[in-house]
PDB file of N, CA and C in Angstrom:
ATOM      1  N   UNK A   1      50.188  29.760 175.961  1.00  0.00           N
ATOM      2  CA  UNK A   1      49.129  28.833 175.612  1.00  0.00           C
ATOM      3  C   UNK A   1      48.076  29.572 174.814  1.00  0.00           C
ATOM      4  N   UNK A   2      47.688  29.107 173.777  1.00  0.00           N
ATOM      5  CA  UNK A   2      46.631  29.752 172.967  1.00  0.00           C
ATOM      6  C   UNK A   2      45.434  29.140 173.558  1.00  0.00           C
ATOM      7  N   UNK A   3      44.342  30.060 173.511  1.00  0.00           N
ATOM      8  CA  UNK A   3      42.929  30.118 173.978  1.00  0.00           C
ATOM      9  C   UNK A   3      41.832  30.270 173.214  1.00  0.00           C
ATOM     10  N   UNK A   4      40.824  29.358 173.081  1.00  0.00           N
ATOM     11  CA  UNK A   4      40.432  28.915 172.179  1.00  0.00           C
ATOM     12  C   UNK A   4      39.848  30.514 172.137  1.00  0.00           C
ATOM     13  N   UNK A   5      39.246  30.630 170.829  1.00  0.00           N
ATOM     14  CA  UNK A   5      38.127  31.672 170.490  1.00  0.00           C
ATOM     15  C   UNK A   5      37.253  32.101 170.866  1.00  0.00           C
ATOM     16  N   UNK A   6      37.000  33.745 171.795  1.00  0.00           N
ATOM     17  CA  UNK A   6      35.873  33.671 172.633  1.00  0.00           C
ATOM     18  C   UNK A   6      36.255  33.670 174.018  1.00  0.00           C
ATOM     19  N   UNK A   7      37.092  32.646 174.329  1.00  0.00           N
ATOM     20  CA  UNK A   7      37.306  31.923 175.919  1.00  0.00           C
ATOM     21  C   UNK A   7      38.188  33.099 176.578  1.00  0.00           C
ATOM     22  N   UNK A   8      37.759  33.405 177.594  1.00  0.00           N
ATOM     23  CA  UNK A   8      38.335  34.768 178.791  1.00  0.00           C
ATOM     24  C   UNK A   8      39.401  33.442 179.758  1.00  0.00           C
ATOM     25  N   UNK A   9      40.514  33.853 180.163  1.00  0.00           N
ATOM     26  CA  UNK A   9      40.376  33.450 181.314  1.00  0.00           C
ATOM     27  C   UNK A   9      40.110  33.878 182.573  1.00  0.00           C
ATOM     28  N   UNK A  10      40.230  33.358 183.753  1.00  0.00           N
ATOM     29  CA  UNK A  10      39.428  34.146 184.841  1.00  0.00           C
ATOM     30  C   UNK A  10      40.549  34.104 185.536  1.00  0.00           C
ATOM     31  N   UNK A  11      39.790  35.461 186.202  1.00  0.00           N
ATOM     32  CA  UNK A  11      41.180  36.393 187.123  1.00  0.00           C
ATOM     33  C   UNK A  11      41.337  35.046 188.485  1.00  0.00           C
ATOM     34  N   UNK A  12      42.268  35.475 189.354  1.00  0.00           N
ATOM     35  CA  UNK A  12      42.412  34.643 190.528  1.00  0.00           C
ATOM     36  C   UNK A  12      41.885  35.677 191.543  1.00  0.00           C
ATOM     37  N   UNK A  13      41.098  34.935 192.530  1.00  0.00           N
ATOM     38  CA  UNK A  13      40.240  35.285 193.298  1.00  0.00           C
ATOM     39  C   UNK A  13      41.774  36.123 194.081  1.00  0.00           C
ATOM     40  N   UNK A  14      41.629  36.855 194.830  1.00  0.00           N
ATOM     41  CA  UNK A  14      42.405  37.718 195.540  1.00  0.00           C
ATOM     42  C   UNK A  14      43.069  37.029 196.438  1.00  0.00           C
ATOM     43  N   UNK A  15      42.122  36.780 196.974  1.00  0.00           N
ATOM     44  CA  UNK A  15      42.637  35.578 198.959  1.00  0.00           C
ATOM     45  C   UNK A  15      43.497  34.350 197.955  1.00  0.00           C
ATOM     46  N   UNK A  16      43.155  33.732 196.582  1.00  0.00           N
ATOM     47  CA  UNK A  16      44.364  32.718 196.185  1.00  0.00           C
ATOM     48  C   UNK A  16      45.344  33.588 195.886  1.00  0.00           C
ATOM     49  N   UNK A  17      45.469  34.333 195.194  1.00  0.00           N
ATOM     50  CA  UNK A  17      46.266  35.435 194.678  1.00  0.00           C
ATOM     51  C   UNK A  17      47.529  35.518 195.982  1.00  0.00           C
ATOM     52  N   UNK A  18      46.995  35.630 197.236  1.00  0.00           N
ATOM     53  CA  UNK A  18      47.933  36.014 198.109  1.00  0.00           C
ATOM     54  C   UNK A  18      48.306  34.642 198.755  1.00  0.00           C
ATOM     55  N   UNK A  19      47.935  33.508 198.736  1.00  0.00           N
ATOM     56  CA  UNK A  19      48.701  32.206 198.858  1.00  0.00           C
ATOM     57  C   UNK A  19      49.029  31.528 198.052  1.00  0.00           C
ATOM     58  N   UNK A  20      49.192  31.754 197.124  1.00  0.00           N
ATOM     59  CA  UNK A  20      50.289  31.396 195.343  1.00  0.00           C
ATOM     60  C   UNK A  20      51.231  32.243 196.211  1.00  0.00           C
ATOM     61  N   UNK A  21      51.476  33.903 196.134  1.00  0.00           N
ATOM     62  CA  UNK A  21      52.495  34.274 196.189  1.00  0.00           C
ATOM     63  C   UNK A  21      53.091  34.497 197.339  1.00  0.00           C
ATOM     64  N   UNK A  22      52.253  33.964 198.650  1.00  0.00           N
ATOM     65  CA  UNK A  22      53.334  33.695 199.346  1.00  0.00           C
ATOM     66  C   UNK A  22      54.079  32.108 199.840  1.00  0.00           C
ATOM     67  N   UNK A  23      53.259  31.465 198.561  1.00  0.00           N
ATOM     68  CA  UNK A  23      54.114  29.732 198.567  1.00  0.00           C
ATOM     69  C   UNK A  23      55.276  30.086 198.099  1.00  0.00           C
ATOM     70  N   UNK A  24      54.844  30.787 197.109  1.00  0.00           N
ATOM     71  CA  UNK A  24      56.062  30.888 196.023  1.00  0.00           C
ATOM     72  C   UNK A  24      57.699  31.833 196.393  1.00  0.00           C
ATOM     73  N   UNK A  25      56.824  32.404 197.620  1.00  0.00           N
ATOM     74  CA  UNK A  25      58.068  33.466 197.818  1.00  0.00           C
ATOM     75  C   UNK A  25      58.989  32.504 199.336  1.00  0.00           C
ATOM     76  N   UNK A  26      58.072  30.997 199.463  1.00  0.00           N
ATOM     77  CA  UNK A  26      58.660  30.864 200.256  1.00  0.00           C
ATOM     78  C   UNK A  26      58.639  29.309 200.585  1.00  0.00           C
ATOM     79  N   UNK A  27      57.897  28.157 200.096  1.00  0.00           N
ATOM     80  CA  UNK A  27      58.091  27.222 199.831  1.00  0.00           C
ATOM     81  C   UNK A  27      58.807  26.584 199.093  1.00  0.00           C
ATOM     82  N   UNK A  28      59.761  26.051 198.608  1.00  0.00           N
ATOM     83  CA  UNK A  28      60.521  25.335 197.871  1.00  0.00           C
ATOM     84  C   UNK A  28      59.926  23.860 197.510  1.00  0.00           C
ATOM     85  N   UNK A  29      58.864  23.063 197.956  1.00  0.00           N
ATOM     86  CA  UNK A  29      58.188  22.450 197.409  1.00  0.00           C
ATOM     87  C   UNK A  29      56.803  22.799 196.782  1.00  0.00           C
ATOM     88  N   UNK A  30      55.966  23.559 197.167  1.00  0.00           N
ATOM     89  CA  UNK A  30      55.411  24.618 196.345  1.00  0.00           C
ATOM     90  C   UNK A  30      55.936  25.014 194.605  1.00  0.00           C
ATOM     91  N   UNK A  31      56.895  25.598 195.158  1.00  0.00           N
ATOM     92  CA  UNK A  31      57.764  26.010 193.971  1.00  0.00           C
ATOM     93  C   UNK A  31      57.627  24.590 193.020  1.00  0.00           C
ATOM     94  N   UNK A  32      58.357  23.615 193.590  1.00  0.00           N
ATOM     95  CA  UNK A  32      58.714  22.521 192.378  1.00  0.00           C
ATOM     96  C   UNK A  32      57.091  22.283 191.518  1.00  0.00           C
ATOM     97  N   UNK A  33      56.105  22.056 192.276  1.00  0.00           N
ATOM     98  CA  UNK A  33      54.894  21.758 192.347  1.00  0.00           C
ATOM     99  C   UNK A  33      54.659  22.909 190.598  1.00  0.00           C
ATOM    100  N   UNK A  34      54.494  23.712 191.308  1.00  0.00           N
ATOM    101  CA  UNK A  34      54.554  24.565 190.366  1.00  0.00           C
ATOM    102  C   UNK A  34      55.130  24.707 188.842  1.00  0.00           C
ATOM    103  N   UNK A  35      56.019  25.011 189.067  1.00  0.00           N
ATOM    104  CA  UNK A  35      56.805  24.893 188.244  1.00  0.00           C
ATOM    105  C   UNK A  35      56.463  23.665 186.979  1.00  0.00           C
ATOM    106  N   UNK A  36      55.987  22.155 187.721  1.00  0.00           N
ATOM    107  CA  UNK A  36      55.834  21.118 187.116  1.00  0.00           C
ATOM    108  C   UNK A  36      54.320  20.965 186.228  1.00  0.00           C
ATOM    109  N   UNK A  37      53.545  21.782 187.666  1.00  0.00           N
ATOM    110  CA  UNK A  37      51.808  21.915 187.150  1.00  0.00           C
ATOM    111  C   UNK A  37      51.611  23.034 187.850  1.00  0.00           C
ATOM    112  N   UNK A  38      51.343  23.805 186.940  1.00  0.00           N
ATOM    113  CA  UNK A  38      50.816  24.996 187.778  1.00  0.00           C
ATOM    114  C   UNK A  38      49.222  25.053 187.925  1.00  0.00           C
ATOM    115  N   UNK A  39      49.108  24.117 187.076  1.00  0.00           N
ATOM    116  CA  UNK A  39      47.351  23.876 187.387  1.00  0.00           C
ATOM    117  C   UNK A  39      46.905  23.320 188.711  1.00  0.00           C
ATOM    118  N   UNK A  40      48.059  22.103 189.455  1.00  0.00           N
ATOM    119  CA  UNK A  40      47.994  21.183 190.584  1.00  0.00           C
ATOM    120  C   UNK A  40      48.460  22.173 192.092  1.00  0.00           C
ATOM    121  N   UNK A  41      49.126  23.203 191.382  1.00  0.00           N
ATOM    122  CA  UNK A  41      49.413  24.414 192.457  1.00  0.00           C
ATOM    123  C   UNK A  41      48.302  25.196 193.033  1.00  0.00           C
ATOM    124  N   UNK A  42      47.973  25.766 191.546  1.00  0.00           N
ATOM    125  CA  UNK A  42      46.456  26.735 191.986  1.00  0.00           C
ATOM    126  C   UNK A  42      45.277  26.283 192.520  1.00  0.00           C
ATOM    127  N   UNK A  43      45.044  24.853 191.984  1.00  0.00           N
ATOM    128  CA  UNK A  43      44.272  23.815 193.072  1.00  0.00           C
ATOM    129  C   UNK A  43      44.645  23.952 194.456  1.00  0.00           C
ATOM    130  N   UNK A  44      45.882  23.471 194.403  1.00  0.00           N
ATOM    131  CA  UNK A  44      46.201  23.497 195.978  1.00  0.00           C
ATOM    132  C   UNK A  44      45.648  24.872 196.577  1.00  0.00           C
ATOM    133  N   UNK A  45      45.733  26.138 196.417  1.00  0.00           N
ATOM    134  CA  UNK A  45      46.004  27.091 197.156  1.00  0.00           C
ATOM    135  C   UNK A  45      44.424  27.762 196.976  1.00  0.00           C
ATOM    136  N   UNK A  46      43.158  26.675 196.074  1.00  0.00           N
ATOM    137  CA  UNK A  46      42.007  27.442 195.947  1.00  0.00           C
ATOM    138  C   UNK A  46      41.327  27.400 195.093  1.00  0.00           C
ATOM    139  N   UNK A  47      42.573  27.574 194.080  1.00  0.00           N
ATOM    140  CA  UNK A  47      42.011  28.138 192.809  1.00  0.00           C
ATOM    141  C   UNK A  47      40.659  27.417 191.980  1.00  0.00           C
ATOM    142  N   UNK A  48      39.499  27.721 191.286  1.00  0.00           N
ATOM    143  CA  UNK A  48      38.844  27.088 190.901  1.00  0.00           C
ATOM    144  C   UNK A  48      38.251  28.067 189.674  1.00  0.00           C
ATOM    145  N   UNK A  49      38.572  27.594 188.165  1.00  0.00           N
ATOM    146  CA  UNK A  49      37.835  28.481 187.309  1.00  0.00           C
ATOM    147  C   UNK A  49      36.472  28.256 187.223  1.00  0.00           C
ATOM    148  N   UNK A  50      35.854  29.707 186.960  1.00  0.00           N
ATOM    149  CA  UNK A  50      34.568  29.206 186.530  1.00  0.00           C
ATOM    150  C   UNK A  50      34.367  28.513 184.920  1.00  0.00           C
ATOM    151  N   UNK A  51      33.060  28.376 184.908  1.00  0.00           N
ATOM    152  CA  UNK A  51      32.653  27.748 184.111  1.00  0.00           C
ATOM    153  C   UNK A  51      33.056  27.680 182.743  1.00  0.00           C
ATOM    154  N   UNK A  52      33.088  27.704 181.859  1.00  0.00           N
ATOM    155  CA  UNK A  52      33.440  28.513 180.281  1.00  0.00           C
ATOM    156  C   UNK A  52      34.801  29.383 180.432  1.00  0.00           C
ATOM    157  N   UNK A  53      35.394  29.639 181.953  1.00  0.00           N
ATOM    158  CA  UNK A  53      36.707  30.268 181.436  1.00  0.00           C
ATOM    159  C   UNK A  53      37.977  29.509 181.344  1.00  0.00           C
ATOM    160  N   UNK A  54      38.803  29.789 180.737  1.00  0.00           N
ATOM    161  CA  UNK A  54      39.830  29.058 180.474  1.00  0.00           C
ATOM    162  C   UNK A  54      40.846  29.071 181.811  1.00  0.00           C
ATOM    163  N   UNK A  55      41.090  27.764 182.374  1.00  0.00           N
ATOM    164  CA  UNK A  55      41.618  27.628 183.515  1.00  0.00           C
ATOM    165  C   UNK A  55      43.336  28.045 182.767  1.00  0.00           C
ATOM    166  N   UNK A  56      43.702  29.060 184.449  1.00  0.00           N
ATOM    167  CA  UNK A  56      44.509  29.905 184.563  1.00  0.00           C
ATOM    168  C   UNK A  56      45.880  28.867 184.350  1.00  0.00           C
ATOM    169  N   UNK A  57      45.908  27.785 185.348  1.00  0.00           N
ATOM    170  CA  UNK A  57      47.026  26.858 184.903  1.00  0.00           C
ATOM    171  C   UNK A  57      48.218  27.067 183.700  1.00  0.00           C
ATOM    172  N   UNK A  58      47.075  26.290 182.581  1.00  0.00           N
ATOM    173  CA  UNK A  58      47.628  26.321 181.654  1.00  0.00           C
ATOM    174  C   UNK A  58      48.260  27.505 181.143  1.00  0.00           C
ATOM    175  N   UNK A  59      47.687  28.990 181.123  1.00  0.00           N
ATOM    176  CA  UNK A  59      48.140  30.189 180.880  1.00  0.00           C
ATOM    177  C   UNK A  59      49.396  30.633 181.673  1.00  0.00           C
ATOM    178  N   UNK A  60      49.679  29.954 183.154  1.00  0.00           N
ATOM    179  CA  UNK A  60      51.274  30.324 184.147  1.00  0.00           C
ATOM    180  C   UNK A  60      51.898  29.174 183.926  1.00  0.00           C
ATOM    181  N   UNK A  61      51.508  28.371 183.192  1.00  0.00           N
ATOM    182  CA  UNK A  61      52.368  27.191 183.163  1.00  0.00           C
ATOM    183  C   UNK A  61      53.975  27.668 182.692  1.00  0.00           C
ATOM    184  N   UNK A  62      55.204  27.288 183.560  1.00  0.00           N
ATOM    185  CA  UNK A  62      56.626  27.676 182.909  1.00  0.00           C
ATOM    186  C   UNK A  62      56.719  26.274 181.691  1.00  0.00           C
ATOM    187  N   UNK A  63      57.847  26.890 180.865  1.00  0.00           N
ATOM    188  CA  UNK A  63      58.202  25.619 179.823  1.00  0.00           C
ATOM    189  C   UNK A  63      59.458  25.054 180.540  1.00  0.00           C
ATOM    190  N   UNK A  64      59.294  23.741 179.878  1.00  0.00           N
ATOM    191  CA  UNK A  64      60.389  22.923 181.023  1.00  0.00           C
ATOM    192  C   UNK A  64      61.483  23.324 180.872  1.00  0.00           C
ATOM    193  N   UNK A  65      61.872  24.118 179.924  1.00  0.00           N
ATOM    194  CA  UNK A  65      63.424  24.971 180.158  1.00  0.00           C
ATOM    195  C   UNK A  65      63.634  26.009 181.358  1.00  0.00           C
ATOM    196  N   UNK A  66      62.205  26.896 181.281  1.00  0.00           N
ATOM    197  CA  UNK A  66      62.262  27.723 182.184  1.00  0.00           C
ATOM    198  C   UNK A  66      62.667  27.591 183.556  1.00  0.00           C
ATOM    199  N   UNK A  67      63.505  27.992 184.317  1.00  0.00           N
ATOM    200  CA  UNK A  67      64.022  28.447 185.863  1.00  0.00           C
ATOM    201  C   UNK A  67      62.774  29.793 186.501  1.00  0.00           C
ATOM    202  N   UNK A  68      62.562  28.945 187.429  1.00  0.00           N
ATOM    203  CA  UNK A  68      61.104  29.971 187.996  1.00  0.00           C
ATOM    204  C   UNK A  68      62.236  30.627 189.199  1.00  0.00           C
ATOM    205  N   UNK A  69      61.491  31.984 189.003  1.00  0.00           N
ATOM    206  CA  UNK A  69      62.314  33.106 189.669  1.00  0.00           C
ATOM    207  C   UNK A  69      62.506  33.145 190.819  1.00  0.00           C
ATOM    208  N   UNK A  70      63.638  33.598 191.033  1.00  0.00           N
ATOM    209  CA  UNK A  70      63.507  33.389 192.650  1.00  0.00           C
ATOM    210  C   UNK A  70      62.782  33.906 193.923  1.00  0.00           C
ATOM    211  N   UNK A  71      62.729  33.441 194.972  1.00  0.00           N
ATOM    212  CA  UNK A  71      62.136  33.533 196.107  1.00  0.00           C
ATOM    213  C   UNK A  71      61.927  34.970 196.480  1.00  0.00           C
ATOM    214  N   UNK A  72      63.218  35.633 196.368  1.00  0.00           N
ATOM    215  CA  UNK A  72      63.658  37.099 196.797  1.00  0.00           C
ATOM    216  C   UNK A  72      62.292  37.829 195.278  1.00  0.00           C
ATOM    217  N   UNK A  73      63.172  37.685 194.403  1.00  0.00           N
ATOM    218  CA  UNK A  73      62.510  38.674 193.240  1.00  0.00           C
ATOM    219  C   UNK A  73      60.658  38.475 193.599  1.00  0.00           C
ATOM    220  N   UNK A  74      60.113  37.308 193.615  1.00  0.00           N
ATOM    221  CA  UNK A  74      58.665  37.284 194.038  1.00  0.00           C
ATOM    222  C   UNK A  74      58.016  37.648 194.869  1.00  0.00           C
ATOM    223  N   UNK A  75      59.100  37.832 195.984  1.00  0.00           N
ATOM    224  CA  UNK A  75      58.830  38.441 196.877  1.00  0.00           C
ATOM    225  C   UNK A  75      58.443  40.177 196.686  1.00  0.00           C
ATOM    226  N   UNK A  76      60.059  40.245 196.110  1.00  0.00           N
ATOM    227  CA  UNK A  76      59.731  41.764 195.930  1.00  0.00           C
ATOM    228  C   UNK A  76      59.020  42.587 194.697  1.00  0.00           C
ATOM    229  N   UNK A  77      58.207  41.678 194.006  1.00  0.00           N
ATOM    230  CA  UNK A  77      57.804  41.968 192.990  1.00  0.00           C
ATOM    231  C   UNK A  77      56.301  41.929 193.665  1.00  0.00           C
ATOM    232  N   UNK A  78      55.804  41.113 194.509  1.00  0.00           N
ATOM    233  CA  UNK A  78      54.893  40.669 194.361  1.00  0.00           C
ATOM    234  C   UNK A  78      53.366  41.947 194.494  1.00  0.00           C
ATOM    235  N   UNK A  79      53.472  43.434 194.913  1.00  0.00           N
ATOM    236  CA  UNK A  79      52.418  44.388 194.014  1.00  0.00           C
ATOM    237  C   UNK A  79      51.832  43.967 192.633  1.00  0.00           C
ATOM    238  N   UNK A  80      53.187  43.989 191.849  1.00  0.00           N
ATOM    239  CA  UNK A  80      52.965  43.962 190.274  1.00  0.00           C
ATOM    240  C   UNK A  80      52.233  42.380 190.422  1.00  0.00           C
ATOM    241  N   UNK A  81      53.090  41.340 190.673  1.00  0.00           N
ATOM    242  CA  UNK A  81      52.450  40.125 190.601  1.00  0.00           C
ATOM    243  C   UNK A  81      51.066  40.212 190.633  1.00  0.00           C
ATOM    244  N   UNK A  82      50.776  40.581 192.348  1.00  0.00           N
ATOM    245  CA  UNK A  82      49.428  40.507 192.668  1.00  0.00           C
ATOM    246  C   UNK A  82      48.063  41.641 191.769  1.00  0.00           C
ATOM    247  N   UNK A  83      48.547  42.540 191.110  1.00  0.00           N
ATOM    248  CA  UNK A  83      47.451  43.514 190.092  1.00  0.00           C
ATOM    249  C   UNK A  83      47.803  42.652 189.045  1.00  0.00           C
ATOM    250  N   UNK A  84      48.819  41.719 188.301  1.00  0.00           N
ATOM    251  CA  UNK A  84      48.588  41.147 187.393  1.00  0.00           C
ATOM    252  C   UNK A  84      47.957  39.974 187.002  1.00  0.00           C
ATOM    253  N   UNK A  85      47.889  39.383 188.512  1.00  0.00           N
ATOM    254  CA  UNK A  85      47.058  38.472 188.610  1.00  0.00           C
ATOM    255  C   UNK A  85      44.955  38.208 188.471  1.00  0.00           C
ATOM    256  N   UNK A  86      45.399  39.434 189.178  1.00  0.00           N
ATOM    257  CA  UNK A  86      43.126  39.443 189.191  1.00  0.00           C
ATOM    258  C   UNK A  86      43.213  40.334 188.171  1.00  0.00           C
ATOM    259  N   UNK A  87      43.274  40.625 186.899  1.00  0.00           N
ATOM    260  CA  UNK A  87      42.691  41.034 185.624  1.00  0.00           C
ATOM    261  C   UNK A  87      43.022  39.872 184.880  1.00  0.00           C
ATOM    262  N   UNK A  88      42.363  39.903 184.427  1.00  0.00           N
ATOM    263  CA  UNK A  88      41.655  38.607 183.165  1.00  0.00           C
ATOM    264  C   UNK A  88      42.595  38.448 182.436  1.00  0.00           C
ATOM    265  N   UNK A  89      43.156  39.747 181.615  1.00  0.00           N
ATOM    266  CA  UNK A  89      43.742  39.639 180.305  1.00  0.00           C
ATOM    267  C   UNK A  89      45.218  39.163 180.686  1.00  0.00           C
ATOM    268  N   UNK A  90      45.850  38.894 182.013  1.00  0.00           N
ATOM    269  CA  UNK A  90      47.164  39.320 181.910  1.00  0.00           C
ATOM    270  C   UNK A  90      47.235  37.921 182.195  1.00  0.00           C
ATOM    271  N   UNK A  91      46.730  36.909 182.235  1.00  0.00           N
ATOM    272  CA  UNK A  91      47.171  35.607 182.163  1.00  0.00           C
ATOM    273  C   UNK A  91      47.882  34.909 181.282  1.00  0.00           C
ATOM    274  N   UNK A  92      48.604  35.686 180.693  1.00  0.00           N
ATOM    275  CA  UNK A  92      49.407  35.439 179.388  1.00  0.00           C
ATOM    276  C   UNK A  92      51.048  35.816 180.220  1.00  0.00           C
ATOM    277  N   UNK A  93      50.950  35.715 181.500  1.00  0.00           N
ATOM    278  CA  UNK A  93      52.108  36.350 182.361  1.00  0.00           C
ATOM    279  C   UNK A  93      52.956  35.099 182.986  1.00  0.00           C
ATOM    280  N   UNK A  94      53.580  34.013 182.270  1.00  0.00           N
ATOM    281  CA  UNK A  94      54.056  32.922 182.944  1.00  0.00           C
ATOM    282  C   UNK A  94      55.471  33.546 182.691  1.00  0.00           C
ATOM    283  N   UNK A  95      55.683  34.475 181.927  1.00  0.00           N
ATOM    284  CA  UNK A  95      57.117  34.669 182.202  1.00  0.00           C
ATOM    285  C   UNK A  95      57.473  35.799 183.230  1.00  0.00           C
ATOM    286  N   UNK A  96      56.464  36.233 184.072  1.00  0.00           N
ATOM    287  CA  UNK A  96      56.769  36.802 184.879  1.00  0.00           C
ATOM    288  C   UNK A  96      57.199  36.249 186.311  1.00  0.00           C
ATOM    289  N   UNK A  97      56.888  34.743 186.267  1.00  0.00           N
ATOM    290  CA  UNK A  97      57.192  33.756 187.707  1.00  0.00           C
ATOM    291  C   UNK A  97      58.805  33.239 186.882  1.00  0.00           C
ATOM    292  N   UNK A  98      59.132  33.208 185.951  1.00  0.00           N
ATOM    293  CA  UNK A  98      60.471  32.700 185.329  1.00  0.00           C
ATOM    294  C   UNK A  98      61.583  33.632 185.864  1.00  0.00           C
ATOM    295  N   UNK A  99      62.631  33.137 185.950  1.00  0.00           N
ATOM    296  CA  UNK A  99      64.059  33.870 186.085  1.00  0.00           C
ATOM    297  C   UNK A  99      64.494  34.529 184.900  1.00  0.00           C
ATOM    298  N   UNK A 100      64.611  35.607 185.159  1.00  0.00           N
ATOM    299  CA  UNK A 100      65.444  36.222 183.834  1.00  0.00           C
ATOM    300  C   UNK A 100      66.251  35.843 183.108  1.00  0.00           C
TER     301      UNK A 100
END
């Protein structure tokens, strides 16, 4: 997703950070949720951008081709997940919830 000019997006607060990834490593309706809106996910689990930053949603959103990764891999990924999540810049990371 391109971001307008200027616009940061904002990191995910930590405490959401760790209930995204453990819906994801273990809900299967979660997952669909996701997958469909990831904006209606991060709601669910907290998430709230501030003001002027560009909500994270749109930036993890998968494309409807994409297969979101599995349960196991998020699981065992989820270090990297979770440091890629609370820095700003790496919200450009929706292909990291995708299946290879």
């Amino acid at each position: 997703m391109a971001t307008e000019k200027g616009a940061k997006p904002a990191p995910l607060d930590p405490k959401v950070t760790k209930k995204l990834l453990d819906k994801l490593s273990t809900d299967n309706e979660f997952r669909r949720l996701f997958k469909k809106d990831a904006h209606a996910a991060l709601t669910q689990v907290g998430y709230k951008a501030d003001a002027g930053a560009t909500p994270a949603g749109g930036c993890l959103q998968l494309k409807p081709t994409d297969k979101i990764a599995p349960k196991a891999k998020i699981a065992r990924d989820r270090a990297k997940l979770e440091k890629a999540l609370n820095v700003p810049v790496s919200f450009m990371c929706a292909k990291d919830f995708s299946a290879d």
